[in-house]
PDB file of N, CA and C in Angstrom:
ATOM      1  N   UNK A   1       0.858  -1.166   0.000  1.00  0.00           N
ATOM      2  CA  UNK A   1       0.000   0.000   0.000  1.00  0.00           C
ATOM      3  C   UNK A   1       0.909   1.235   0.000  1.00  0.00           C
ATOM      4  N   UNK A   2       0.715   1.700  -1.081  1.00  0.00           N
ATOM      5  CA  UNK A   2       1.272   3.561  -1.208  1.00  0.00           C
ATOM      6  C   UNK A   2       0.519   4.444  -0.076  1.00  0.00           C
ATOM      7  N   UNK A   3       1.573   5.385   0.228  1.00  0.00           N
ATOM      8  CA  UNK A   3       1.374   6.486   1.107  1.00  0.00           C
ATOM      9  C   UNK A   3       0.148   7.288   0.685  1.00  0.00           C
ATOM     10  N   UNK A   4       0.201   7.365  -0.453  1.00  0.00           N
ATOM     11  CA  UNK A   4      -1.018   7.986  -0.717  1.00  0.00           C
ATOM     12  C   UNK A   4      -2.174   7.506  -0.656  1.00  0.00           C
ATOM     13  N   UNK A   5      -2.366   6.028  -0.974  1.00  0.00           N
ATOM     14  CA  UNK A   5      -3.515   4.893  -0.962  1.00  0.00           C
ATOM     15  C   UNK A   5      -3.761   4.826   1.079  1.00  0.00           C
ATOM     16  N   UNK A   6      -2.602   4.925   1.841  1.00  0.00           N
ATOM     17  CA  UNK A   6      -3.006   5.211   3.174  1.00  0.00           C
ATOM     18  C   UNK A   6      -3.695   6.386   3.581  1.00  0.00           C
ATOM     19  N   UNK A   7      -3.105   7.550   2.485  1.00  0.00           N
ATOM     20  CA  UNK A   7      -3.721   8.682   3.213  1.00  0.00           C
ATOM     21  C   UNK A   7      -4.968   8.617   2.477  1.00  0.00           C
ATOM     22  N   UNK A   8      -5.676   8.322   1.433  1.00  0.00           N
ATOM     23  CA  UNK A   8      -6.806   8.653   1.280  1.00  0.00           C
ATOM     24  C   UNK A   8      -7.604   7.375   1.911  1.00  0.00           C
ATOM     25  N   UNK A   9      -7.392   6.420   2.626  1.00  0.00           N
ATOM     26  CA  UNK A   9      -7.820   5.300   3.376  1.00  0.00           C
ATOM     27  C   UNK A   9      -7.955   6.259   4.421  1.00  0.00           C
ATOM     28  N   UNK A  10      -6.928   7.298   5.486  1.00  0.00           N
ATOM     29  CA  UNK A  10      -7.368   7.419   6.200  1.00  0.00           C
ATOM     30  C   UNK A  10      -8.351   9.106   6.075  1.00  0.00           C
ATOM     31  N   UNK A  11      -8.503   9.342   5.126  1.00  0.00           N
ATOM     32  CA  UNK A  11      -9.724  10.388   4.565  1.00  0.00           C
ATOM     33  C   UNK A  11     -10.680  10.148   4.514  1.00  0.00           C
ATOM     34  N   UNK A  12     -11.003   9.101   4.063  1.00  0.00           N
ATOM     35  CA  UNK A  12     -12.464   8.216   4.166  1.00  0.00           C
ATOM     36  C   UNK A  12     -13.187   7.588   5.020  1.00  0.00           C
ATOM     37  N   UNK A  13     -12.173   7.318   5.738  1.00  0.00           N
ATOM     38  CA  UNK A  13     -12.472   6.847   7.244  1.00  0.00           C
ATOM     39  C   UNK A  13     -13.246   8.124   8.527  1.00  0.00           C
ATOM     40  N   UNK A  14     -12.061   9.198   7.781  1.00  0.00           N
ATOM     41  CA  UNK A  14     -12.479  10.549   9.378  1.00  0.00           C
ATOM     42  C   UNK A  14     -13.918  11.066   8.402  1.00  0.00           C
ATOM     43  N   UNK A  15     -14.043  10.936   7.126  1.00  0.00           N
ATOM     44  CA  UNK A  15     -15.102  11.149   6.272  1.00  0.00           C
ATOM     45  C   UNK A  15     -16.062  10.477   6.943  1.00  0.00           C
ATOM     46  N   UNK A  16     -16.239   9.445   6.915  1.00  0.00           N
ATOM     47  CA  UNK A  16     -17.204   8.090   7.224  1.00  0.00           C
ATOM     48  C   UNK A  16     -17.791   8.584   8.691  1.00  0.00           C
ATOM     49  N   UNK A  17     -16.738   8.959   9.489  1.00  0.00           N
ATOM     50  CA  UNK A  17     -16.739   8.945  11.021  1.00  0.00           C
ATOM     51  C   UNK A  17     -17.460  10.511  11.361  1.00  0.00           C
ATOM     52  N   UNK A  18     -17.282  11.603  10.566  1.00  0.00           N
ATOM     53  CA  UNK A  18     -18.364  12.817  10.795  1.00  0.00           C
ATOM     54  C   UNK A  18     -19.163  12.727  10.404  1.00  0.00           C
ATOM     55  N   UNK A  19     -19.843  11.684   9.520  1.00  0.00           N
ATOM     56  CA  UNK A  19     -20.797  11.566   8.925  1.00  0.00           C
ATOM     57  C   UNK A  19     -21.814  11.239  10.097  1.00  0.00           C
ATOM     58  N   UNK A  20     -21.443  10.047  10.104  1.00  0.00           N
ATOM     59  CA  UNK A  20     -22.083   9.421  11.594  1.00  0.00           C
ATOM     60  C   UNK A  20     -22.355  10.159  12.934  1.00  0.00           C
ATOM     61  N   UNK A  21     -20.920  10.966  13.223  1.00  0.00           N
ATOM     62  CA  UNK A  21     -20.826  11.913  14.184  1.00  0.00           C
ATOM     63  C   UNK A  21     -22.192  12.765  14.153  1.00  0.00           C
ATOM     64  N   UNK A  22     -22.457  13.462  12.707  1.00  0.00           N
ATOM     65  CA  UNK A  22     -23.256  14.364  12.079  1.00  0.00           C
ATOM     66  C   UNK A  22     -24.924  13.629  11.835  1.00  0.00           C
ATOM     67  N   UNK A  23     -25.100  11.950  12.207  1.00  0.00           N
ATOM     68  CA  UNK A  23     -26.379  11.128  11.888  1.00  0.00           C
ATOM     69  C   UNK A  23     -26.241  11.584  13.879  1.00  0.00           C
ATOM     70  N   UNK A  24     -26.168  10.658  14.640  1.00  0.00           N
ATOM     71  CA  UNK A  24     -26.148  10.397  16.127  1.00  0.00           C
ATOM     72  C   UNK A  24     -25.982  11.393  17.002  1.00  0.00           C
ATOM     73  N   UNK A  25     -25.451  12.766  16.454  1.00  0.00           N
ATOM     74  CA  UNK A  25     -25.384  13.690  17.864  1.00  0.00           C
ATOM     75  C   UNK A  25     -26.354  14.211  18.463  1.00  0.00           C
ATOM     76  N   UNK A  26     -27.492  14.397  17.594  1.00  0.00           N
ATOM     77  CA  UNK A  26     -29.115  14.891  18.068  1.00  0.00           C
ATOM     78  C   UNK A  26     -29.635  13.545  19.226  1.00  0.00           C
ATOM     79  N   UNK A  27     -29.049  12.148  19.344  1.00  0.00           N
ATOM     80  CA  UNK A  27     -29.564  11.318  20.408  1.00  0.00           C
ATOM     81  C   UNK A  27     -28.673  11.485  22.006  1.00  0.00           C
ATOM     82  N   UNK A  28     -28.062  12.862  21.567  1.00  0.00           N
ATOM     83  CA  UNK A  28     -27.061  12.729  22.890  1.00  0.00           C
ATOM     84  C   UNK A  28     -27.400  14.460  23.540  1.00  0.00           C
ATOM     85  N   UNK A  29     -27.179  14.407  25.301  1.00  0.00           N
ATOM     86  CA  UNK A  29     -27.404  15.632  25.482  1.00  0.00           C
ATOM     87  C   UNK A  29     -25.997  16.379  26.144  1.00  0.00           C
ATOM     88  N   UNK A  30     -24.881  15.490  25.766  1.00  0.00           N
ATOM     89  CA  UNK A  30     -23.742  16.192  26.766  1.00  0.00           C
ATOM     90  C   UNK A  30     -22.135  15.720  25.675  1.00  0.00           C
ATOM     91  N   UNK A  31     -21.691  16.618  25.584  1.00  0.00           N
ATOM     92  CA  UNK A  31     -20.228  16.614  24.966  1.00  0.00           C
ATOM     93  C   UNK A  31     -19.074  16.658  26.282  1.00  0.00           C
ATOM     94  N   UNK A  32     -18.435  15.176  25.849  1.00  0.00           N
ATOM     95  CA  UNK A  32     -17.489  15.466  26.548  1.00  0.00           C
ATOM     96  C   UNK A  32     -15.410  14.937  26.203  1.00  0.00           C
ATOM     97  N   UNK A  33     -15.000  15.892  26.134  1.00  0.00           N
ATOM     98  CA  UNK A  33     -13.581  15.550  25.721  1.00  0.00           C
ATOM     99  C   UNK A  33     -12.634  15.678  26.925  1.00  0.00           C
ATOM    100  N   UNK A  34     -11.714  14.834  26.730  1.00  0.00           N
ATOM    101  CA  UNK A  34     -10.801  14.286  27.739  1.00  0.00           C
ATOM    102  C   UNK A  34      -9.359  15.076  26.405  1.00  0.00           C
ATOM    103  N   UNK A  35      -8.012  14.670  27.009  1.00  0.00           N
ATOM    104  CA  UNK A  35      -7.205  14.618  26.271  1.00  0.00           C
ATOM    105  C   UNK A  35      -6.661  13.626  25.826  1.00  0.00           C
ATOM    106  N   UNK A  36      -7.517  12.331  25.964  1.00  0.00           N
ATOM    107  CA  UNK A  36      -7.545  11.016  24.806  1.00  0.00           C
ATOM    108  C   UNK A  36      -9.063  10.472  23.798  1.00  0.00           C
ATOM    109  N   UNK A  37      -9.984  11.497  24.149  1.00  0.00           N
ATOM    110  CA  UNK A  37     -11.259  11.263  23.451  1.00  0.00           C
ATOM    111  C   UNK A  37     -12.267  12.448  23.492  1.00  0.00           C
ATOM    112  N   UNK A  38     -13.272  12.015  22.223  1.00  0.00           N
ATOM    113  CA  UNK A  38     -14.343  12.871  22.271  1.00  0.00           C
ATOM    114  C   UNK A  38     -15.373  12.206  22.682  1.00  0.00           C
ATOM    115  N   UNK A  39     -16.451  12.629  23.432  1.00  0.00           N
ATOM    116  CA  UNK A  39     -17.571  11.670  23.366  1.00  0.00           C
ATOM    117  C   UNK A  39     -18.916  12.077  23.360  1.00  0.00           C
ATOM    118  N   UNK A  40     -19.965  11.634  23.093  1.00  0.00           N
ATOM    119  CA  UNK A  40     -21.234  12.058  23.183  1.00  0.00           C
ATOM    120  C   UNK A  40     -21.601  11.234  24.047  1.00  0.00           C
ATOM    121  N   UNK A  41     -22.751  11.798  25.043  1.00  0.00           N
ATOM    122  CA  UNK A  41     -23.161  10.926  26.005  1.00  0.00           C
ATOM    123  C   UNK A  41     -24.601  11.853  26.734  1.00  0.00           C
ATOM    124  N   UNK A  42     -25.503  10.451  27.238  1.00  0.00           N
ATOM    125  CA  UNK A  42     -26.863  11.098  27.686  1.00  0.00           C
ATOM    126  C   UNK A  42     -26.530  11.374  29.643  1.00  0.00           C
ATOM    127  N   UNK A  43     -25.742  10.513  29.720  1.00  0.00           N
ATOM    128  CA  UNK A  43     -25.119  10.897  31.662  1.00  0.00           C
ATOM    129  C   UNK A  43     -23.985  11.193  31.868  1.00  0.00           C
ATOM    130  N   UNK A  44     -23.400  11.994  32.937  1.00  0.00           N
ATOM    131  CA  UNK A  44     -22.429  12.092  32.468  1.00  0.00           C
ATOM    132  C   UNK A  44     -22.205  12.090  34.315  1.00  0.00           C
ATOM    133  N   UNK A  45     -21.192  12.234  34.835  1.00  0.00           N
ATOM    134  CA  UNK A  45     -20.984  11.811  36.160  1.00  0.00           C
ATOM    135  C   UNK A  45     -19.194  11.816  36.463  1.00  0.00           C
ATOM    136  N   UNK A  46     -18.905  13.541  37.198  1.00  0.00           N
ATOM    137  CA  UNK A  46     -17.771  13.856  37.209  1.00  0.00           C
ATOM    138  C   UNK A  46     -17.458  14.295  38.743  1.00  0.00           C
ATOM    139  N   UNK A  47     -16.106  13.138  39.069  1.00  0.00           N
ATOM    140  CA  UNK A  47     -15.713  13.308  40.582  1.00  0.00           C
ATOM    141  C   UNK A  47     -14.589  13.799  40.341  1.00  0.00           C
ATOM    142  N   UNK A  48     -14.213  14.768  41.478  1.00  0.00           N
ATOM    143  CA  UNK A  48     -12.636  15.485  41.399  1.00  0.00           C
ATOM    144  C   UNK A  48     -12.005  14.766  42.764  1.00  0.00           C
ATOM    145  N   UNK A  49     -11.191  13.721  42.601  1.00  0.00           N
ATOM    146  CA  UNK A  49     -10.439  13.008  43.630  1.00  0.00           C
ATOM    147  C   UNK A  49      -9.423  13.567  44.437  1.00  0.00           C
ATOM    148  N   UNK A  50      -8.855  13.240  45.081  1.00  0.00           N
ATOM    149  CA  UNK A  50      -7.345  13.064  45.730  1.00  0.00           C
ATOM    150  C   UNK A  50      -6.930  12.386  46.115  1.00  0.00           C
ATOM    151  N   UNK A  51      -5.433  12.031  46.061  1.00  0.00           N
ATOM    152  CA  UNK A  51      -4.752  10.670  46.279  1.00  0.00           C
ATOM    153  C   UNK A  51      -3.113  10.675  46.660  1.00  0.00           C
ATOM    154  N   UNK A  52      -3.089  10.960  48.365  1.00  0.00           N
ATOM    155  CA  UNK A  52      -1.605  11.434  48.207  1.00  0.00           C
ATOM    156  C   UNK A  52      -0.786  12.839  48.019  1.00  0.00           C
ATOM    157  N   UNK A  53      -2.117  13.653  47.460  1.00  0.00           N
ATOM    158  CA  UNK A  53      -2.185  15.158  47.144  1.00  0.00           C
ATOM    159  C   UNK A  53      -1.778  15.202  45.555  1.00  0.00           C
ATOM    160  N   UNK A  54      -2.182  14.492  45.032  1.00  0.00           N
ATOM    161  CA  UNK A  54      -2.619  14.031  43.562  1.00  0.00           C
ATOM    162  C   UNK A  54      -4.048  14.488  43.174  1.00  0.00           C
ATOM    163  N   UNK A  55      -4.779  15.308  42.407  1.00  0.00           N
ATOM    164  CA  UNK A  55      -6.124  15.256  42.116  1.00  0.00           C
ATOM    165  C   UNK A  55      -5.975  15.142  40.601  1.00  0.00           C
ATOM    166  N   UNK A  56      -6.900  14.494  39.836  1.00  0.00           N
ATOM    167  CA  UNK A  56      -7.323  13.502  39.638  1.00  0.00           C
ATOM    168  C   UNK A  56      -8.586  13.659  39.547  1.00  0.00           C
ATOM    169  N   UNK A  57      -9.387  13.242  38.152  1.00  0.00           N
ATOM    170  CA  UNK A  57     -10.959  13.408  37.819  1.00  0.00           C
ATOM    171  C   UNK A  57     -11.391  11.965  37.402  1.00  0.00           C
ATOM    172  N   UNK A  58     -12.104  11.233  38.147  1.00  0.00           N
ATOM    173  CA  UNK A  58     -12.937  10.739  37.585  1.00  0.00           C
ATOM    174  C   UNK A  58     -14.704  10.604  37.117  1.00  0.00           C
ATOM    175  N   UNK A  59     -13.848  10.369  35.785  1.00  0.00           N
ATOM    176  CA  UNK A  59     -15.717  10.550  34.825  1.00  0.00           C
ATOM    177  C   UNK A  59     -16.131   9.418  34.589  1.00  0.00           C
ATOM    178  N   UNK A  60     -17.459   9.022  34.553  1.00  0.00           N
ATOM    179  CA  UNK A  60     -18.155   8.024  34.179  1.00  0.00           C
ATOM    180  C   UNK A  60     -19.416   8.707  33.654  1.00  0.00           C
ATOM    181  N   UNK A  61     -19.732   8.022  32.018  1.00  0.00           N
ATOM    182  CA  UNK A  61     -20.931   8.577  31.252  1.00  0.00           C
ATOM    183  C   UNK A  61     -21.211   6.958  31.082  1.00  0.00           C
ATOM    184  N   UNK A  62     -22.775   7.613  30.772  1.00  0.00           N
ATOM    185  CA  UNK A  62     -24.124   6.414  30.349  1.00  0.00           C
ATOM    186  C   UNK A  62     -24.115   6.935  28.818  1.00  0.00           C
ATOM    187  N   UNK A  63     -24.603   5.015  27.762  1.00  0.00           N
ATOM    188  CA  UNK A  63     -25.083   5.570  26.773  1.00  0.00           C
ATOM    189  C   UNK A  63     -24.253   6.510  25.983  1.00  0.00           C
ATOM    190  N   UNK A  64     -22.814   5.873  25.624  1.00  0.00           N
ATOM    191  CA  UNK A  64     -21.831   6.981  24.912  1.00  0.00           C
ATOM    192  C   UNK A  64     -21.823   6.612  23.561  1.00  0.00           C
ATOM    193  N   UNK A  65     -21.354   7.377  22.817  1.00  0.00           N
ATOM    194  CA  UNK A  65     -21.040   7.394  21.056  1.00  0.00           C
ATOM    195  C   UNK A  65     -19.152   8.226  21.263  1.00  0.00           C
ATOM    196  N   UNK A  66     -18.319   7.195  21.192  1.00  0.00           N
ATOM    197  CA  UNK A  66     -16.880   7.680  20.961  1.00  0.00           C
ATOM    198  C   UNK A  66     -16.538   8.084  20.125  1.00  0.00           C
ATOM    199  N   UNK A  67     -16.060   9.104  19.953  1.00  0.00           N
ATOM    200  CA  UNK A  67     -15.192   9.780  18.047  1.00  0.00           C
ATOM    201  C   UNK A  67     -13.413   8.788  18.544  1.00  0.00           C
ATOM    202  N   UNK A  68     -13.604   7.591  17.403  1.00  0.00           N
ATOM    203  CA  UNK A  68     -12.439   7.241  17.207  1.00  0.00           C
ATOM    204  C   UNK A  68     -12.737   6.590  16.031  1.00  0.00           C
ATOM    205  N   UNK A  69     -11.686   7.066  15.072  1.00  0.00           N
ATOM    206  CA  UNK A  69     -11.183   6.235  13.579  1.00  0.00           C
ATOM    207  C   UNK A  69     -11.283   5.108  13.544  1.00  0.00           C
ATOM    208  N   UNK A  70     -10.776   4.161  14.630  1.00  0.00           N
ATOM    209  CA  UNK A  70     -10.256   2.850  14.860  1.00  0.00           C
ATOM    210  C   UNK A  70     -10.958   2.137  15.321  1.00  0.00           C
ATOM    211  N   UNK A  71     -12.035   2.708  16.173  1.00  0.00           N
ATOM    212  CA  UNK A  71     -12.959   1.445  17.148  1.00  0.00           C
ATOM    213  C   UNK A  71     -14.473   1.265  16.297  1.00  0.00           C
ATOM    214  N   UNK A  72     -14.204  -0.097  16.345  1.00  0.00           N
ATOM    215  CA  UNK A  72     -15.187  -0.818  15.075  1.00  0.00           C
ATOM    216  C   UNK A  72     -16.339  -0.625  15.748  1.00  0.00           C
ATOM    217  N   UNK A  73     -16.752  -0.218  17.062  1.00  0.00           N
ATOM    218  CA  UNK A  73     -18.045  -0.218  17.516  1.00  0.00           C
ATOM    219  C   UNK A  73     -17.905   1.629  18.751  1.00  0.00           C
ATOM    220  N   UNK A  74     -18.734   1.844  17.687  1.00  0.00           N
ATOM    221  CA  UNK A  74     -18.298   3.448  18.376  1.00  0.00           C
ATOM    222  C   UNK A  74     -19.669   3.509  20.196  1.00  0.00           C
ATOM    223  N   UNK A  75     -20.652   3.040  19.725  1.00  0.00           N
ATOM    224  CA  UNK A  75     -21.653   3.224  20.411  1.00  0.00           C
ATOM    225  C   UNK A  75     -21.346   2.535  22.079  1.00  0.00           C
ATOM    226  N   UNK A  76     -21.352   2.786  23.528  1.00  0.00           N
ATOM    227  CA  UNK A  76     -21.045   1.909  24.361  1.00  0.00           C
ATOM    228  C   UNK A  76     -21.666   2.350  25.715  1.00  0.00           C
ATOM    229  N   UNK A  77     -22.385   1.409  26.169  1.00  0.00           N
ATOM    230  CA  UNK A  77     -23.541   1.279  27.129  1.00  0.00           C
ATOM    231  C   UNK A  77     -22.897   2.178  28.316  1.00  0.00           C
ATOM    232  N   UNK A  78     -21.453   1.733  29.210  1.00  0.00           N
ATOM    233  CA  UNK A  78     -20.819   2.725  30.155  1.00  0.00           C
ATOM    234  C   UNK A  78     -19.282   3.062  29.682  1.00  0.00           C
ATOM    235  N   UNK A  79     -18.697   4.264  30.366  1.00  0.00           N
ATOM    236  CA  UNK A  79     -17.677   4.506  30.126  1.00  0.00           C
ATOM    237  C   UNK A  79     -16.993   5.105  31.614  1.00  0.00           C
ATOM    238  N   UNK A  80     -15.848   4.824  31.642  1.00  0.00           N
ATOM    239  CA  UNK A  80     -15.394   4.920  33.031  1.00  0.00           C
ATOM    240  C   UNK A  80     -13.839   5.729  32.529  1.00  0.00           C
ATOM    241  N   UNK A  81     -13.856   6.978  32.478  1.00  0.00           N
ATOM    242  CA  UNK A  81     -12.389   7.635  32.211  1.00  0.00           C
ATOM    243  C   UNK A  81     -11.857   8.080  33.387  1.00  0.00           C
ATOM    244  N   UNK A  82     -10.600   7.905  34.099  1.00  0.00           N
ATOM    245  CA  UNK A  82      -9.528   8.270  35.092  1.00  0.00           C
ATOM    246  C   UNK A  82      -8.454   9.171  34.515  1.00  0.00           C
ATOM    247  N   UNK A  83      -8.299  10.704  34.901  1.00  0.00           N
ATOM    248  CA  UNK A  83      -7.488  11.294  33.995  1.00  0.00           C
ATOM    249  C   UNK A  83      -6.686  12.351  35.596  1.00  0.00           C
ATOM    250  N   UNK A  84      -5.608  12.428  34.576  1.00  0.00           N
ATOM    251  CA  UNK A  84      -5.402  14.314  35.728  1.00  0.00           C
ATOM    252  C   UNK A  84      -5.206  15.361  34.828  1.00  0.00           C
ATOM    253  N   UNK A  85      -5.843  14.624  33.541  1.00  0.00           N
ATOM    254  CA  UNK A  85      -5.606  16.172  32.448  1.00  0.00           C
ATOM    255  C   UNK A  85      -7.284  16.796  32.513  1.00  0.00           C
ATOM    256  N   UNK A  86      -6.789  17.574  32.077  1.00  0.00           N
ATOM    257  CA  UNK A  86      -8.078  18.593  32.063  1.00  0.00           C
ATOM    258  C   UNK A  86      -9.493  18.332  31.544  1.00  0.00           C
ATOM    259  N   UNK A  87     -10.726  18.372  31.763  1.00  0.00           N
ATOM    260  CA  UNK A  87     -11.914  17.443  31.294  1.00  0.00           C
ATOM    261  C   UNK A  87     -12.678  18.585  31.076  1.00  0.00           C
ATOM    262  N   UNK A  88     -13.715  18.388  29.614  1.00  0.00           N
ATOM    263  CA  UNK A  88     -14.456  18.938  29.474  1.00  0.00           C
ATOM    264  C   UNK A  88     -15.707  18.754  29.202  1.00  0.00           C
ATOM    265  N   UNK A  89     -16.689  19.112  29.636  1.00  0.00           N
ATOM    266  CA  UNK A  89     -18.156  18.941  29.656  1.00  0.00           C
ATOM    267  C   UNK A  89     -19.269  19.997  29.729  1.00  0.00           C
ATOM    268  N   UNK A  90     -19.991  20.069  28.235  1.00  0.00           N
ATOM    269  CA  UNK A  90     -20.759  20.712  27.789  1.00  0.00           C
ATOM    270  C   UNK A  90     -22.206  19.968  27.444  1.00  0.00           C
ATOM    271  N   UNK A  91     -22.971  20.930  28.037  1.00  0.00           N
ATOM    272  CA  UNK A  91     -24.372  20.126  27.645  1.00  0.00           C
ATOM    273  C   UNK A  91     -24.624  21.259  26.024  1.00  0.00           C
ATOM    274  N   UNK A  92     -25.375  19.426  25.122  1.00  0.00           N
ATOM    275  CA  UNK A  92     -25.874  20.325  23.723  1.00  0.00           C
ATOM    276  C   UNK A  92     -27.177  20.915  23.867  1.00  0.00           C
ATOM    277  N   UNK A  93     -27.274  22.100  23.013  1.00  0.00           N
ATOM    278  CA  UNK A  93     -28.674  22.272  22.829  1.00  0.00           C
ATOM    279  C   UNK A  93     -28.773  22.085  21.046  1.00  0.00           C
ATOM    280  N   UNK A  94     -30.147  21.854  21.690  1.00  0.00           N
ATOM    281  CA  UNK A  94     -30.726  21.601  20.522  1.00  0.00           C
ATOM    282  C   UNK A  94     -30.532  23.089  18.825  1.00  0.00           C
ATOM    283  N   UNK A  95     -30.024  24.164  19.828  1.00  0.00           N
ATOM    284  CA  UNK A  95     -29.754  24.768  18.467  1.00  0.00           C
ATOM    285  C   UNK A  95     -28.381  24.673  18.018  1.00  0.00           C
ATOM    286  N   UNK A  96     -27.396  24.335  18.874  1.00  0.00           N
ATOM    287  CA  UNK A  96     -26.133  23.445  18.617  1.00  0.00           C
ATOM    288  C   UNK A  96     -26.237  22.668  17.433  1.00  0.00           C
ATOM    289  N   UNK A  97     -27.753  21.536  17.075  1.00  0.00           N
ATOM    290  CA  UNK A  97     -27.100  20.673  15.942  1.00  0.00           C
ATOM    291  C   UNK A  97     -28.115  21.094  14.609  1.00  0.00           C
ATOM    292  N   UNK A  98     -27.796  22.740  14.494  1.00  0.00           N
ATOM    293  CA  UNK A  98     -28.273  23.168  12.908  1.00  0.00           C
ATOM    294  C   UNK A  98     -26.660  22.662  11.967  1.00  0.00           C
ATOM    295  N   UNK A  99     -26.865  22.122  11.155  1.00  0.00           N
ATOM    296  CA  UNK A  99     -25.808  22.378  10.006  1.00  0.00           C
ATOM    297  C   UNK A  99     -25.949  22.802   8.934  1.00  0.00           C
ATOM    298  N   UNK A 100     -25.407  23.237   8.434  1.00  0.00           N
ATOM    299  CA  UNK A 100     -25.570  24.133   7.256  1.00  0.00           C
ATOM    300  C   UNK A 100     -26.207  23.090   6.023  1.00  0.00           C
ATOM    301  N   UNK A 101     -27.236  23.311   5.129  1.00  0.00           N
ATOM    302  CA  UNK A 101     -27.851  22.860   4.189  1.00  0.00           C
ATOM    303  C   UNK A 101     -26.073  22.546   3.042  1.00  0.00           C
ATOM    304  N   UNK A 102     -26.715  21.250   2.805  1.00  0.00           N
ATOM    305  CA  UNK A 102     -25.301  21.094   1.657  1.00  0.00           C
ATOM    306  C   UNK A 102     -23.769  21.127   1.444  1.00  0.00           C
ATOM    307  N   UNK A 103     -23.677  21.353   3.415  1.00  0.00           N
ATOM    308  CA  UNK A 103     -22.128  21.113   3.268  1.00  0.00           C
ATOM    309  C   UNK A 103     -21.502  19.908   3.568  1.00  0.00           C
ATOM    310  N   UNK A 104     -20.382  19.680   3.392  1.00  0.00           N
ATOM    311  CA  UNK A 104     -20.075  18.085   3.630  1.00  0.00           C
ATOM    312  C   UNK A 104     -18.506  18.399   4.337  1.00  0.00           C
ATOM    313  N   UNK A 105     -17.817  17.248   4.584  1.00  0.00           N
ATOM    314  CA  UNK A 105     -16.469  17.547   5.315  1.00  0.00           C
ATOM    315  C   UNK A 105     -15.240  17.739   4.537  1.00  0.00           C
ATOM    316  N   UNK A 106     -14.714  18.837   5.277  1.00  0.00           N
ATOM    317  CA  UNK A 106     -13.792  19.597   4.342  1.00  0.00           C
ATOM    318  C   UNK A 106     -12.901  18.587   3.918  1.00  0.00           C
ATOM    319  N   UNK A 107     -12.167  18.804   2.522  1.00  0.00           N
ATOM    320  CA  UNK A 107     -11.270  18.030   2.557  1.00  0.00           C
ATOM    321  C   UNK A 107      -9.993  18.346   2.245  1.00  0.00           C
TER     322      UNK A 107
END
Protein backbone atom coordinates (compact mmCIF):
# COMPACT_ATOMS: atom_id res chain seq x y z
CA UNK A 1 0.00 0.00 0.00
CA UNK A 2 1.27 3.56 -1.21
CA UNK A 3 1.37 6.49 1.11
CA UNK A 4 -1.02 7.99 -0.72
CA UNK A 5 -3.52 4.89 -0.96
CA UNK A 6 -3.01 5.21 3.17
CA UNK A 7 -3.72 8.68 3.21
CA UNK A 8 -6.81 8.65 1.28
CA UNK A 9 -7.82 5.30 3.38
CA UNK A 10 -7.37 7.42 6.20
CA UNK A 11 -9.72 10.39 4.56
CA UNK A 12 -12.46 8.22 4.17
CA UNK A 13 -12.47 6.85 7.24
CA UNK A 14 -12.48 10.55 9.38
CA UNK A 15 -15.10 11.15 6.27
CA UNK A 16 -17.20 8.09 7.22
CA UNK A 17 -16.74 8.94 11.02
CA UNK A 18 -18.36 12.82 10.79
CA UNK A 19 -20.80 11.57 8.93
CA UNK A 20 -22.08 9.42 11.59
CA UNK A 21 -20.83 11.91 14.18
CA UNK A 22 -23.26 14.36 12.08
CA UNK A 23 -26.38 11.13 11.89
CA UNK A 24 -26.15 10.40 16.13
CA UNK A 25 -25.38 13.69 17.86
CA UNK A 26 -29.12 14.89 18.07
CA UNK A 27 -29.56 11.32 20.41
CA UNK A 28 -27.06 12.73 22.89
CA UNK A 29 -27.40 15.63 25.48
CA UNK A 30 -23.74 16.19 26.77
CA UNK A 31 -20.23 16.61 24.97
CA UNK A 32 -17.49 15.47 26.55
CA UNK A 33 -13.58 15.55 25.72
CA UNK A 34 -10.80 14.29 27.74
CA UNK A 35 -7.21 14.62 26.27
CA UNK A 36 -7.55 11.02 24.81
CA UNK A 37 -11.26 11.26 23.45
CA UNK A 38 -14.34 12.87 22.27
CA UNK A 39 -17.57 11.67 23.37
CA UNK A 40 -21.23 12.06 23.18
CA UNK A 41 -23.16 10.93 26.01
CA UNK A 42 -26.86 11.10 27.69
CA UNK A 43 -25.12 10.90 31.66
CA UNK A 44 -22.43 12.09 32.47
CA UNK A 45 -20.98 11.81 36.16
CA UNK A 46 -17.77 13.86 37.21
CA UNK A 47 -15.71 13.31 40.58
CA UNK A 48 -12.64 15.49 41.40
CA UNK A 49 -10.44 13.01 43.63
CA UNK A 50 -7.35 13.06 45.73
CA UNK A 51 -4.75 10.67 46.28
CA UNK A 52 -1.61 11.43 48.21
CA UNK A 53 -2.18 15.16 47.14
CA UNK A 54 -2.62 14.03 43.56
CA UNK A 55 -6.12 15.26 42.12
CA UNK A 56 -7.32 13.50 39.64
CA UNK A 57 -10.96 13.41 37.82
CA UNK A 58 -12.94 10.74 37.58
CA UNK A 59 -15.72 10.55 34.82
CA UNK A 60 -18.15 8.02 34.18
CA UNK A 61 -20.93 8.58 31.25
CA UNK A 62 -24.12 6.41 30.35
CA UNK A 63 -25.08 5.57 26.77
CA UNK A 64 -21.83 6.98 24.91
CA UNK A 65 -21.04 7.39 21.06
CA UNK A 66 -16.88 7.68 20.96
CA UNK A 67 -15.19 9.78 18.05
CA UNK A 68 -12.44 7.24 17.21
CA UNK A 69 -11.18 6.23 13.58
CA UNK A 70 -10.26 2.85 14.86
CA UNK A 71 -12.96 1.45 17.15
CA UNK A 72 -15.19 -0.82 15.07
CA UNK A 73 -18.04 -0.22 17.52
CA UNK A 74 -18.30 3.45 18.38
CA UNK A 75 -21.65 3.22 20.41
CA UNK A 76 -21.04 1.91 24.36
CA UNK A 77 -23.54 1.28 27.13
CA UNK A 78 -20.82 2.72 30.15
CA UNK A 79 -17.68 4.51 30.13
CA UNK A 80 -15.39 4.92 33.03
CA UNK A 81 -12.39 7.63 32.21
CA UNK A 82 -9.53 8.27 35.09
CA UNK A 83 -7.49 11.29 34.00
CA UNK A 84 -5.40 14.31 35.73
CA UNK A 85 -5.61 16.17 32.45
CA UNK A 86 -8.08 18.59 32.06
CA UNK A 87 -11.91 17.44 31.29
CA UNK A 88 -14.46 18.94 29.47
CA UNK A 89 -18.16 18.94 29.66
CA UNK A 90 -20.76 20.71 27.79
CA UNK A 91 -24.37 20.13 27.65
CA UNK A 92 -25.87 20.33 23.72
CA UNK A 93 -28.67 22.27 22.83
CA UNK A 94 -30.73 21.60 20.52
CA UNK A 95 -29.75 24.77 18.47
CA UNK A 96 -26.13 23.45 18.62
CA UNK A 97 -27.10 20.67 15.94
CA UNK A 98 -28.27 23.17 12.91
CA UNK A 99 -25.81 22.38 10.01
CA UNK A 100 -25.57 24.13 7.26
CA UNK A 101 -27.85 22.86 4.19
CA UNK A 102 -25.30 21.09 1.66
CA UNK A 103 -22.13 21.11 3.27
CA UNK A 104 -20.08 18.08 3.63
CA UNK A 105 -16.47 17.55 5.31
CA UNK A 106 -13.79 19.60 4.34
CA UNK A 107 -11.27 18.03 2.56
Amino acid sequence: MSAEDLEKYETEQELQLYREYRDVVGLFTHVVETERRFYLCNEVDLQVRSDGGEVYFDVRMTDAWVWDVYRPARFVKKVRVITFKDVNIEDITKSDLEFPKGETFPR
